[in-house]
Protein backbone atom coordinates (compact mmCIF):
# COMPACT_ATOMS: atom_id res chain seq x y z
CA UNK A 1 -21.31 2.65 148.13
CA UNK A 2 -22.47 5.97 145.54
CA UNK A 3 -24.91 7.42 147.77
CA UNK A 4 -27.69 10.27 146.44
CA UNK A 5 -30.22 11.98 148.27
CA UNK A 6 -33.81 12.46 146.60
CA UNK A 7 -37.18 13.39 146.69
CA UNK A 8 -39.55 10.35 146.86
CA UNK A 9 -42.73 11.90 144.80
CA UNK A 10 -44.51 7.87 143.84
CA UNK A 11 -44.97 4.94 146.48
CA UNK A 12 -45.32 1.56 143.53
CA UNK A 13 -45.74 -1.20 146.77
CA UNK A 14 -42.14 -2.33 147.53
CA UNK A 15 -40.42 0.40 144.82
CA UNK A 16 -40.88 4.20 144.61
CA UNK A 17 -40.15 6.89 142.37
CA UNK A 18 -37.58 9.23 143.27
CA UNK A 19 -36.61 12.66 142.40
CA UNK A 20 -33.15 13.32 142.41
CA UNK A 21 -30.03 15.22 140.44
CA UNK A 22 -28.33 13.69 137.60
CA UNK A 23 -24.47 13.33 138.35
CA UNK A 24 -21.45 11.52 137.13
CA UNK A 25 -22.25 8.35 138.97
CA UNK A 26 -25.65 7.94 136.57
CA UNK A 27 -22.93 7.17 133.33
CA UNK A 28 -21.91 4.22 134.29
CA UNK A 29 -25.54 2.92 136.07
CA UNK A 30 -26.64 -0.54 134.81
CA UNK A 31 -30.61 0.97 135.57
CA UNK A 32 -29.45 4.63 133.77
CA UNK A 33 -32.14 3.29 131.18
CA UNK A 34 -35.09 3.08 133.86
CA UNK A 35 -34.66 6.92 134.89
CA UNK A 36 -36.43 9.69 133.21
CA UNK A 37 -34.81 12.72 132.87
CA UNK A 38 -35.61 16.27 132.65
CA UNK A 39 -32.37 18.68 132.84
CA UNK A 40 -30.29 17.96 136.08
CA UNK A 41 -33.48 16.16 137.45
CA UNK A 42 -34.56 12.72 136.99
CA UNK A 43 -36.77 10.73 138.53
CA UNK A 44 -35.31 7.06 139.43
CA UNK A 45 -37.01 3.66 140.06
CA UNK A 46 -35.91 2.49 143.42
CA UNK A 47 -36.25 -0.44 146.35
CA UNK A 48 -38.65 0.61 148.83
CA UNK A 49 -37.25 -1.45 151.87
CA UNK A 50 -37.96 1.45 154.56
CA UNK A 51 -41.53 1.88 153.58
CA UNK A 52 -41.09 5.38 152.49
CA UNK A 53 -43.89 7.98 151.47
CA UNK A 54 -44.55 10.82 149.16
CA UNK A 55 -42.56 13.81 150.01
CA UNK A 56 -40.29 11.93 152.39
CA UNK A 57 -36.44 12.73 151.28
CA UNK A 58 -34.51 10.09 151.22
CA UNK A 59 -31.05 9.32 150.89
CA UNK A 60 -30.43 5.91 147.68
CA UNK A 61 -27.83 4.17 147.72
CA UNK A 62 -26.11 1.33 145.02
CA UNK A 63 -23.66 -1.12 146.50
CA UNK A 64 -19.92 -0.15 144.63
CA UNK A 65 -19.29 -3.70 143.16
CA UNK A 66 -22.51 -3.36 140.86
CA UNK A 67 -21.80 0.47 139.76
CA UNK A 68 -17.95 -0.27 138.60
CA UNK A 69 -19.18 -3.64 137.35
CA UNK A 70 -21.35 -1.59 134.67
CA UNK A 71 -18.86 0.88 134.49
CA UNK A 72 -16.64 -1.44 132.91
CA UNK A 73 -18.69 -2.97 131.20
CA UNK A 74 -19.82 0.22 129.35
CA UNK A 75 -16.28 2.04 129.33
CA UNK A 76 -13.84 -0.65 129.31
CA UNK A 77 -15.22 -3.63 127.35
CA UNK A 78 -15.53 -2.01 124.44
CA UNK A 79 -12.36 -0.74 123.99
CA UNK A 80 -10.75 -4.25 124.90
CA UNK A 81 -12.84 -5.63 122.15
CA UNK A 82 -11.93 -2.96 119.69
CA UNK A 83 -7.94 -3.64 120.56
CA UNK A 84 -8.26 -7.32 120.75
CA UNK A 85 -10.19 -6.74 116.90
CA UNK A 86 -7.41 -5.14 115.71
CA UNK A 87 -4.88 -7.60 116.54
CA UNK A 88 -6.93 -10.12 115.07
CA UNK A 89 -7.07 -8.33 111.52
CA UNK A 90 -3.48 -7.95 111.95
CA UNK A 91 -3.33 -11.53 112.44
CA UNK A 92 -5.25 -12.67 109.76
CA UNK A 93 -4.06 -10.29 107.23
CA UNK A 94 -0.48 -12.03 107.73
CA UNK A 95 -2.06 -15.59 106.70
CA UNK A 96 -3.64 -14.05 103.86
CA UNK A 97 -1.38 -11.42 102.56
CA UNK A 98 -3.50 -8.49 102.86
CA UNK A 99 -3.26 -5.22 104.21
CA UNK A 100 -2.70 -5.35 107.92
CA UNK A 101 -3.80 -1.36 108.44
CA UNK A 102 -7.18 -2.65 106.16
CA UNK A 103 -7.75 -5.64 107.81
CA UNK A 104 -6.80 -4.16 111.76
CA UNK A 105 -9.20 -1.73 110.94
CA UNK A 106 -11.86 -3.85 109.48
CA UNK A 107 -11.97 -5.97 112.33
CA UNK A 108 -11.30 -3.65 115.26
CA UNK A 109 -14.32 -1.80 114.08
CA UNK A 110 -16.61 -5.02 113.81
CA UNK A 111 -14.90 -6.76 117.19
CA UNK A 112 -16.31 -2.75 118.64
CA UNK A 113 -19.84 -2.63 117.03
CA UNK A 114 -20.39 -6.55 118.61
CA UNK A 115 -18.87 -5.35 121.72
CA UNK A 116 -21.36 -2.28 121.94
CA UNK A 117 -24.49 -4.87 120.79
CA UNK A 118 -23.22 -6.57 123.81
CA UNK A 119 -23.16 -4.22 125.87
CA UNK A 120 -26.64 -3.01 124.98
CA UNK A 121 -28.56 -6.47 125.75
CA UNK A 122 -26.58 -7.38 128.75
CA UNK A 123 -27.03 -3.84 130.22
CA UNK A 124 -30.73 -4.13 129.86
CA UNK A 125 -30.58 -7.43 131.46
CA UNK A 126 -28.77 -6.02 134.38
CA UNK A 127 -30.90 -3.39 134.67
CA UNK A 128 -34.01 -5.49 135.42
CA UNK A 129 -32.19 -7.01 138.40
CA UNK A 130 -33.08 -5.58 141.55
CA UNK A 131 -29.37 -5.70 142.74
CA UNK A 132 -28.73 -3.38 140.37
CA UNK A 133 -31.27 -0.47 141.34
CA UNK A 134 -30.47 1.88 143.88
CA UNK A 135 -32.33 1.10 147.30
CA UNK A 136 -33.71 4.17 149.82
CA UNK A 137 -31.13 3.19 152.81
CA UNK A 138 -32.10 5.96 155.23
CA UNK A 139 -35.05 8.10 155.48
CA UNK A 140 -34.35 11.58 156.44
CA UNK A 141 -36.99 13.49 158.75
C-alpha cells in the first residue's frame, strides 16, 4: 500500500480534504487530477471512513494494485502503443511499397497520440471511482 500522512483541513460528509506533500507516488495516481496543488503542498480529495475532523492528521493510504494499475497505464501503455504503431507502418509499407522509416513513423506517432487520448478519458474515469482515491486509514492523535 503507498501510504502519506496529511493534514485534514475540510470534513465533505463521508470525504475530506487533505493537506499533504506532493511526492513521486502522485505521477502515476489515477485521482492526480482531483488534487490541487500549490508547490510541494496539495490538498487531496479523500474517503472519510474514520470520521475524521479539521486539524486531525491523518495518515491516507491507496491499495498498490490501483496505483501500479495507473502507473501503467500512464507510463507503459503508451509506449506499447507507439512500438506496436511502428510495426504496423512497417507492415503496411511492405504491402504497399512505401517507405517503411515514413510509414513506421507515421503510424507509431498516430498508434501514440490515440494511446495518450486513451489514456486521458479512461484516467478520468478511474479517477471518479472511489477505489481509486486514497482513504484516511489511521487517525493519528
Amino acid at each position: 500500500m503507498a501510504t502519506e500522512q496529511g493534514l485534514v483541513i475540510k470534513t465533505l460528509g463521508a470525504k475530506a480534504i487533505v493537506k499533504t506533500q506532493k511526492t513521486e507516488a502522485c505521477d502515476g495516481c489515477a485521482s492526480r487530477d482531483s488534487c490541487s496543488t500549490q508547490g510541494r503542498d496539495m490538498e487531496v480529495e479523500v474517503i472519510n471512513s474514520l470520521g475524521a475532523k479539521e486539524g486531525d492528521r491523518v495518515i491516507l493510504q491507496i491499495e498498490t494494485r490501483y496505483f501500479l494499475k495507473a502507473t501503467f497505464l500512464m507510463y507503459i501503455f503508451p509506449i506499447v502503443c507507439l512500438i506496436a504503431g511502428a510495426f504496423i507502418g512497417e507492415r503496411v509499407a511492405i504491402q504497399n511499397q512505401g517507405d517503411p522509416s515514413g510509414y513506421s513513423a507515421g503510424f507509431g506517432f498516430g498508434f501514440f497520440l490515440a494511446a495518450i487520448f486513451l489514456v486521458k478519458m479512461k484516467g478520468n474515469k478511474m479517477g471518479e471511482k472511489d477505489t481509486y482515491k486514497p482513504r484516511i486509514t489511521r487517525i493519528v492523535r
